[in-house]
C-alpha atoms as a PDB file:
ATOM      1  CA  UNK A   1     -13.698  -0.458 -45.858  1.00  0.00           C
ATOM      2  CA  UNK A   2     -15.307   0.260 -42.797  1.00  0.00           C
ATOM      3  CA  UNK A   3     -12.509   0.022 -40.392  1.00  0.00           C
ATOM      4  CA  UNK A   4     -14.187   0.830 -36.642  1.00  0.00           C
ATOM      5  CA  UNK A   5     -17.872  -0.444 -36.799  1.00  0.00           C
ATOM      6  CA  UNK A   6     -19.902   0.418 -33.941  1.00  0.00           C
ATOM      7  CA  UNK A   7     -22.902  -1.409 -34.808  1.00  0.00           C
ATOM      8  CA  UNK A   8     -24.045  -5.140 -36.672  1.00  0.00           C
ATOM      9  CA  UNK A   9     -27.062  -4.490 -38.382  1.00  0.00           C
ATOM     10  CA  UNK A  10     -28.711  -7.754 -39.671  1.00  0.00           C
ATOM     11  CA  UNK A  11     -31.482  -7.493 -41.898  1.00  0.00           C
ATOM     12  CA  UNK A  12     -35.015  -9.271 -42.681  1.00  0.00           C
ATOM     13  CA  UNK A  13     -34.951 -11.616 -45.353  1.00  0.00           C
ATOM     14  CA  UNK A  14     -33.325 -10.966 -48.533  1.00  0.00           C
ATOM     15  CA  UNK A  15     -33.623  -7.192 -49.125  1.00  0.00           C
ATOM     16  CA  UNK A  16     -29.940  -6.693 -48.586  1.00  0.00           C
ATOM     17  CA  UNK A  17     -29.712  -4.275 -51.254  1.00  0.00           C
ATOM     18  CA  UNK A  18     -32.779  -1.995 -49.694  1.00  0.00           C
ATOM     19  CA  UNK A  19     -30.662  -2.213 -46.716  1.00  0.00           C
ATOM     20  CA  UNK A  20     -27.959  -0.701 -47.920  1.00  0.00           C
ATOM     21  CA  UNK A  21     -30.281   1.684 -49.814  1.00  0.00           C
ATOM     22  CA  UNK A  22     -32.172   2.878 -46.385  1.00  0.00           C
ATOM     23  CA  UNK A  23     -29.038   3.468 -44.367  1.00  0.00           C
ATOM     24  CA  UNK A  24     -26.899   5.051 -46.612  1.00  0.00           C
ATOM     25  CA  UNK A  25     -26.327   8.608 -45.156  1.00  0.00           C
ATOM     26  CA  UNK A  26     -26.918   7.113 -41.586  1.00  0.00           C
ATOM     27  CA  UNK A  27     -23.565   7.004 -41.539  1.00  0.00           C
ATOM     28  CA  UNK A  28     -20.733   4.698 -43.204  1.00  0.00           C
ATOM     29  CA  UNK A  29     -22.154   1.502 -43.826  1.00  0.00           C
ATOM     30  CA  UNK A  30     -20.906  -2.002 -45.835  1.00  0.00           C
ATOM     31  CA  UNK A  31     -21.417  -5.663 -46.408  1.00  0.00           C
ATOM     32  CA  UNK A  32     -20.003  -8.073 -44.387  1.00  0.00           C
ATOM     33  CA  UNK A  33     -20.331 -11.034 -47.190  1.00  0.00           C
ATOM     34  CA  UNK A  34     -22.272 -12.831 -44.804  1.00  0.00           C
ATOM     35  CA  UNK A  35     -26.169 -12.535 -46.510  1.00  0.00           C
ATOM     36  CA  UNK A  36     -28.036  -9.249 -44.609  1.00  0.00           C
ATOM     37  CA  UNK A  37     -25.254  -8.332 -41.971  1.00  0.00           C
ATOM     38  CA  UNK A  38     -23.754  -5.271 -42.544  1.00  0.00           C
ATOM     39  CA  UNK A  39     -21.060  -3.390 -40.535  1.00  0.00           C
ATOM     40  CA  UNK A  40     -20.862   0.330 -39.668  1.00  0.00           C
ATOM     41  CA  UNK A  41     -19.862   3.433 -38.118  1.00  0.00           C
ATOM     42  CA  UNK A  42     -22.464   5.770 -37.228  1.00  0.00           C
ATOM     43  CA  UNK A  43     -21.785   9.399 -35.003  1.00  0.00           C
ATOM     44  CA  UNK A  44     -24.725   8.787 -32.608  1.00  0.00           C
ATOM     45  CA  UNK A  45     -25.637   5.149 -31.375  1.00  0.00           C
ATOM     46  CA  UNK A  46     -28.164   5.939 -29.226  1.00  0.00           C
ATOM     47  CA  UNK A  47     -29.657   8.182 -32.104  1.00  0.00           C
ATOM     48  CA  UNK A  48     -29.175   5.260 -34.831  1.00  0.00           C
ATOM     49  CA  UNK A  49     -31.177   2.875 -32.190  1.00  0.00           C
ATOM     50  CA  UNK A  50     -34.215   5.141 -31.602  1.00  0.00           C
ATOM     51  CA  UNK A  51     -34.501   5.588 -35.681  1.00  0.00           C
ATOM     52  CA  UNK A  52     -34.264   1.791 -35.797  1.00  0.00           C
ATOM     53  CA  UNK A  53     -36.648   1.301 -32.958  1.00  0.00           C
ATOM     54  CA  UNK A  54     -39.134   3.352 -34.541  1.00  0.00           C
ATOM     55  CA  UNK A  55     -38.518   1.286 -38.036  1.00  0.00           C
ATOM     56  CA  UNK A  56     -37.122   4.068 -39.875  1.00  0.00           C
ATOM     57  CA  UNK A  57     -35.808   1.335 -41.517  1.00  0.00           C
ATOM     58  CA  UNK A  58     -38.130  -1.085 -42.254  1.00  0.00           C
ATOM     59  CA  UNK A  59     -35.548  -4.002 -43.491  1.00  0.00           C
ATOM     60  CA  UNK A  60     -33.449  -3.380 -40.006  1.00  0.00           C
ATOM     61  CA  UNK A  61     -34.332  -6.942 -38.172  1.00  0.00           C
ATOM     62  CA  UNK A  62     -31.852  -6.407 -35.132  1.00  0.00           C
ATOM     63  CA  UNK A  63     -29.311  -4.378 -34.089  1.00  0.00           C
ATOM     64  CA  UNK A  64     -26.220  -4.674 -32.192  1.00  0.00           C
ATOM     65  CA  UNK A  65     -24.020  -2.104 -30.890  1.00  0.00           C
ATOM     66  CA  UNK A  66     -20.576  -2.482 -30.820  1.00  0.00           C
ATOM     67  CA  UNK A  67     -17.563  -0.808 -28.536  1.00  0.00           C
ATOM     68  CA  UNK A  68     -14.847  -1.709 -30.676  1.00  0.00           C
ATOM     69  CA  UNK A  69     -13.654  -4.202 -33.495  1.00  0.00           C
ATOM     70  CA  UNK A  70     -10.348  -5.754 -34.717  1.00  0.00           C
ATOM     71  CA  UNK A  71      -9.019  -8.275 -36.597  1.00  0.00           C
ATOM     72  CA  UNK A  72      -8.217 -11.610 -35.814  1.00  0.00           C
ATOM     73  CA  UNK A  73      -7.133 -15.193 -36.727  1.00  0.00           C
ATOM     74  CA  UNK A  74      -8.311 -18.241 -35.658  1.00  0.00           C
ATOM     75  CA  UNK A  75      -4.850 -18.607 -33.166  1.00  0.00           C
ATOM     76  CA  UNK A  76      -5.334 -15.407 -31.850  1.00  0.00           C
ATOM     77  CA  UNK A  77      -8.841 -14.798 -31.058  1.00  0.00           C
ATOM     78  CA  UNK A  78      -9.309 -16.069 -27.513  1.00  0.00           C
ATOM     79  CA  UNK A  79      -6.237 -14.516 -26.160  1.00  0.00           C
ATOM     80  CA  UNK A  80      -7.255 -11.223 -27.870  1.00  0.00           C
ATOM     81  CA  UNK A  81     -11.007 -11.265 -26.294  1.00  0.00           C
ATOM     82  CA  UNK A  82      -9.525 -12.129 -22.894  1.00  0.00           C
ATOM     83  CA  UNK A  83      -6.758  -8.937 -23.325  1.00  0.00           C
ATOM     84  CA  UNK A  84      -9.569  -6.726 -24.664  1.00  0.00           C
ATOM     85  CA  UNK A  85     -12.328  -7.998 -22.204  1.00  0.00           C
ATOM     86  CA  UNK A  86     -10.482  -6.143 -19.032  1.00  0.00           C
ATOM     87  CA  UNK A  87     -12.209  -2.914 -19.887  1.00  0.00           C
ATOM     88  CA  UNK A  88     -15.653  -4.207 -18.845  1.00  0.00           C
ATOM     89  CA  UNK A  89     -14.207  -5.466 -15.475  1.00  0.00           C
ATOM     90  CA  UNK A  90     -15.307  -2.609 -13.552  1.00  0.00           C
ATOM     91  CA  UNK A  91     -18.809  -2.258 -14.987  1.00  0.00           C
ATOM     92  CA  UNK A  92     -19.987  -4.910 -13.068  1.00  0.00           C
ATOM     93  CA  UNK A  93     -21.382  -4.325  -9.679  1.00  0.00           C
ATOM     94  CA  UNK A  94     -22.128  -6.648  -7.082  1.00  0.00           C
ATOM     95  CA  UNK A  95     -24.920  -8.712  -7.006  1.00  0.00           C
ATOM     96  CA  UNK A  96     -25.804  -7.832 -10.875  1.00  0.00           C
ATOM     97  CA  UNK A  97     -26.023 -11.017 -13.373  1.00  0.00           C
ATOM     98  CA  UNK A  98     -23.662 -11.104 -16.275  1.00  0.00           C
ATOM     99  CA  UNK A  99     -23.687 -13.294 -19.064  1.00  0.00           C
ATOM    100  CA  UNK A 100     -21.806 -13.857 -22.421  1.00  0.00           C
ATOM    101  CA  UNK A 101     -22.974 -14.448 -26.104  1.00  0.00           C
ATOM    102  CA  UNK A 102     -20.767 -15.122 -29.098  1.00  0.00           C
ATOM    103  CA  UNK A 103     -22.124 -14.797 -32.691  1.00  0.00           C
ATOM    104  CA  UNK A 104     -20.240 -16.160 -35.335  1.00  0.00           C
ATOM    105  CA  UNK A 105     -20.591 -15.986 -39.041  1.00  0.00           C
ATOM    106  CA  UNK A 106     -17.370 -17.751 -41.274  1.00  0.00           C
ATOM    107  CA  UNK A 107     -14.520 -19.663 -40.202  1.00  0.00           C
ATOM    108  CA  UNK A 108     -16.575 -22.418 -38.567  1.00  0.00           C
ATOM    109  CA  UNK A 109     -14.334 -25.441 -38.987  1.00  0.00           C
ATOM    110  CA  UNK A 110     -11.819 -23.365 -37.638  1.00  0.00           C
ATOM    111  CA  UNK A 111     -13.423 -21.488 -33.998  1.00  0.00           C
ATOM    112  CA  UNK A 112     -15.846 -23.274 -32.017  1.00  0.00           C
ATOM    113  CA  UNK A 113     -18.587 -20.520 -30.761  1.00  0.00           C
ATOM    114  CA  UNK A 114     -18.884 -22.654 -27.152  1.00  0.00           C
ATOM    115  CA  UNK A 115     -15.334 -22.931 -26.850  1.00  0.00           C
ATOM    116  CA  UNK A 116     -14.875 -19.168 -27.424  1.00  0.00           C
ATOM    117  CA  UNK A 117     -17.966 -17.810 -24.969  1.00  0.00           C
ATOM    118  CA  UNK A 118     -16.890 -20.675 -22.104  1.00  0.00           C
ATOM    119  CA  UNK A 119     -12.696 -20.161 -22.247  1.00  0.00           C
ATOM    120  CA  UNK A 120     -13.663 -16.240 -22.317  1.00  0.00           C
ATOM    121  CA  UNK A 121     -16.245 -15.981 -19.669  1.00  0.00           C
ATOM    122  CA  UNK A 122     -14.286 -18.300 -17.284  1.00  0.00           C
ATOM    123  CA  UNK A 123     -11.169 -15.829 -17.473  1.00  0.00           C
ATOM    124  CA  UNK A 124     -13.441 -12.851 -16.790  1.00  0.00           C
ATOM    125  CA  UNK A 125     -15.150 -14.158 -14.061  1.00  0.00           C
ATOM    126  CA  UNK A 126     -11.646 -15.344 -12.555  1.00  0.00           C
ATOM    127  CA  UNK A 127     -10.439 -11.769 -13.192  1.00  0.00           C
ATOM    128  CA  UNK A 128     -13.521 -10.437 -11.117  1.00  0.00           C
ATOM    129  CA  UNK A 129     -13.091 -12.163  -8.411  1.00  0.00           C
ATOM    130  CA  UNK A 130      -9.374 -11.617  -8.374  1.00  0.00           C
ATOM    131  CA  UNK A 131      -9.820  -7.568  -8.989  1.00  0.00           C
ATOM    132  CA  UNK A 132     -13.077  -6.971  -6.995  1.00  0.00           C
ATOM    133  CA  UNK A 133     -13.145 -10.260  -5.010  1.00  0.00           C
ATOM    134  CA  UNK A 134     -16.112 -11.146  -5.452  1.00  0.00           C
ATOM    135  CA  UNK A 135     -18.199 -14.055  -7.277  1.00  0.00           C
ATOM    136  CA  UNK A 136     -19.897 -12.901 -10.592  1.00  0.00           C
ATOM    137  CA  UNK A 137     -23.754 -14.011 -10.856  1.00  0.00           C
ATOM    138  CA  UNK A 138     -24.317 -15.661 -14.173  1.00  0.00           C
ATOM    139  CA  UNK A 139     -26.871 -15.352 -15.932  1.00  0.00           C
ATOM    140  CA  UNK A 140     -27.682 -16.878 -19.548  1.00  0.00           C
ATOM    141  CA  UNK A 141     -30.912 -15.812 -20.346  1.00  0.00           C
ATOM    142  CA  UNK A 142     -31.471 -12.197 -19.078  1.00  0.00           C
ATOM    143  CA  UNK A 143     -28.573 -10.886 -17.483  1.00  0.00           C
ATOM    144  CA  UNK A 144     -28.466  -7.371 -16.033  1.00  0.00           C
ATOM    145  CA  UNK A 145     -25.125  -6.944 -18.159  1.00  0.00           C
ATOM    146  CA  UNK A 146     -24.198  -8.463 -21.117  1.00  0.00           C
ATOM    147  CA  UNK A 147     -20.491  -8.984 -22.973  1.00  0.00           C
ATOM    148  CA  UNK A 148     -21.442  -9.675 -26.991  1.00  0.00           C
ATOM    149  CA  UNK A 149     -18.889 -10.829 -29.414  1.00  0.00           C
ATOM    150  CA  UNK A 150     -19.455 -11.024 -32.453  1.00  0.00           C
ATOM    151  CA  UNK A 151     -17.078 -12.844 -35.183  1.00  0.00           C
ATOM    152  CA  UNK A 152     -17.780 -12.276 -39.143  1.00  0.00           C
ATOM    153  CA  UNK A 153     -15.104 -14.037 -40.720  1.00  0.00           C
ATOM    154  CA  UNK A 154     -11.453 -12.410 -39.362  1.00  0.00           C
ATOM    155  CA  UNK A 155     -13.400  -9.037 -37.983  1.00  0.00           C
ATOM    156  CA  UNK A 156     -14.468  -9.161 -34.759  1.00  0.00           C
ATOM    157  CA  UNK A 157     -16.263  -6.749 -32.725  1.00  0.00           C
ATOM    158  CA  UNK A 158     -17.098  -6.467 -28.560  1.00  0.00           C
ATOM    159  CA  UNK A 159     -20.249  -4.962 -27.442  1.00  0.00           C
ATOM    160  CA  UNK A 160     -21.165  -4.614 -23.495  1.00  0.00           C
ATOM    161  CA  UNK A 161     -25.225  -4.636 -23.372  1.00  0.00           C
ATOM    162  CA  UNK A 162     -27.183  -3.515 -20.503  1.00  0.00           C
ATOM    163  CA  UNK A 163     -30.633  -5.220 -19.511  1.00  0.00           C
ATOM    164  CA  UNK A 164     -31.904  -1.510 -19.964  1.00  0.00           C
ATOM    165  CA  UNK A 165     -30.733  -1.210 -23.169  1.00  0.00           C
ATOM    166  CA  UNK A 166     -32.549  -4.235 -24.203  1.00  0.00           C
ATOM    167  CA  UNK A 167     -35.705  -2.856 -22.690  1.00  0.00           C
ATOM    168  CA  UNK A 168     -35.042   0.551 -24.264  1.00  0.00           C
ATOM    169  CA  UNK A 169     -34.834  -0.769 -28.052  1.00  0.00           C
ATOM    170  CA  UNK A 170     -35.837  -4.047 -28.943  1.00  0.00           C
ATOM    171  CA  UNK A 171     -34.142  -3.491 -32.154  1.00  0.00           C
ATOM    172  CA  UNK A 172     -31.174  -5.078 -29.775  1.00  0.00           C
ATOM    173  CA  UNK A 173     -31.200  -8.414 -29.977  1.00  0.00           C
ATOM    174  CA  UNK A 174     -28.654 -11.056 -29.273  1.00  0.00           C
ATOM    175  CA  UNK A 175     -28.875 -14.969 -30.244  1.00  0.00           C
END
């Protein structure tokens, strides 16, 4: 089991098994149980996005990078994003636009995706302005920095996402 992912790779339609087929020896790769998202831990992100950018692998839809993923319950989930969250606080400078986006796959009676992105945005942007004292600009529909979560049953991963990096590989994409 793939233990520290560093990317979400969803694929197009139902070739999940040509998928798994065309990134095998990328690096260390495995189903999610959610159809056409995989997990994984590849050496070289920015390496694994140009490949994917270039359709190196032609049943890659969209890619997200990840910084690091956990574990979590339904009870513990908010107050672990909000602990975890800190790290970002300081790559936010003023004036830029931030913005948060949760994808969720699993548990959906039990973790509201709205509930999740509002109670964890709110605390960061409280924490900003306490730490840097300053306002954060939001942004929901192209911010200059952007905090992904993304929930696939009890796994969870955080990515931070930069506009550039969105303009660099348009493999990235976030719903």
């Amino acid at each position: 089991m793939v233990e520290d992912w560093n990317v979400v790779v969803i694929g197009d339609g139902n070739h999940e098994e040509d998928l798994v087929e065309a990134l095998a020896g990328e690096g260390e790769f495995e189903r999610t149980g959610f159809q056409n998202v995989l997990v994984g831990n590849v050496e070289d992100i920015a390496g694994f996005l140009e490949d994917a950018e270039q359709r190196s692998y032609p049943d890659v839809n969209r890619v997200i990078p990840i910084d690091e993923s956990f574990s979590v319950t339904p009870e513990s989930l908010i107050d672990e994003l909000k602990k975890r969250i800190e790290r970002y606080i300081d790559e936010i400078e003023p004036g830029e636009t931030v913005g948060f986006r949760v994808e969720r796959r699993g548990m959906k009676e039990e973790i509201s995706t709205q509930k999740v992105e509002r109670e964890v945005s709110i605390y960061f942007y409280e924490l900003l302005e306490k730490v840097h004292g300053r306002k954060p600009k939001l942004n929901l529909t192209r911010p200059e920095k952007l905090i992904i979560i993304v929930i696939l049953g009890n796994r969870c991963g955080l990515g931070f996402i930069t506009r550039e990096m969105r303009e660099k590989y348009s493999i990235i994409k976030v719903k």
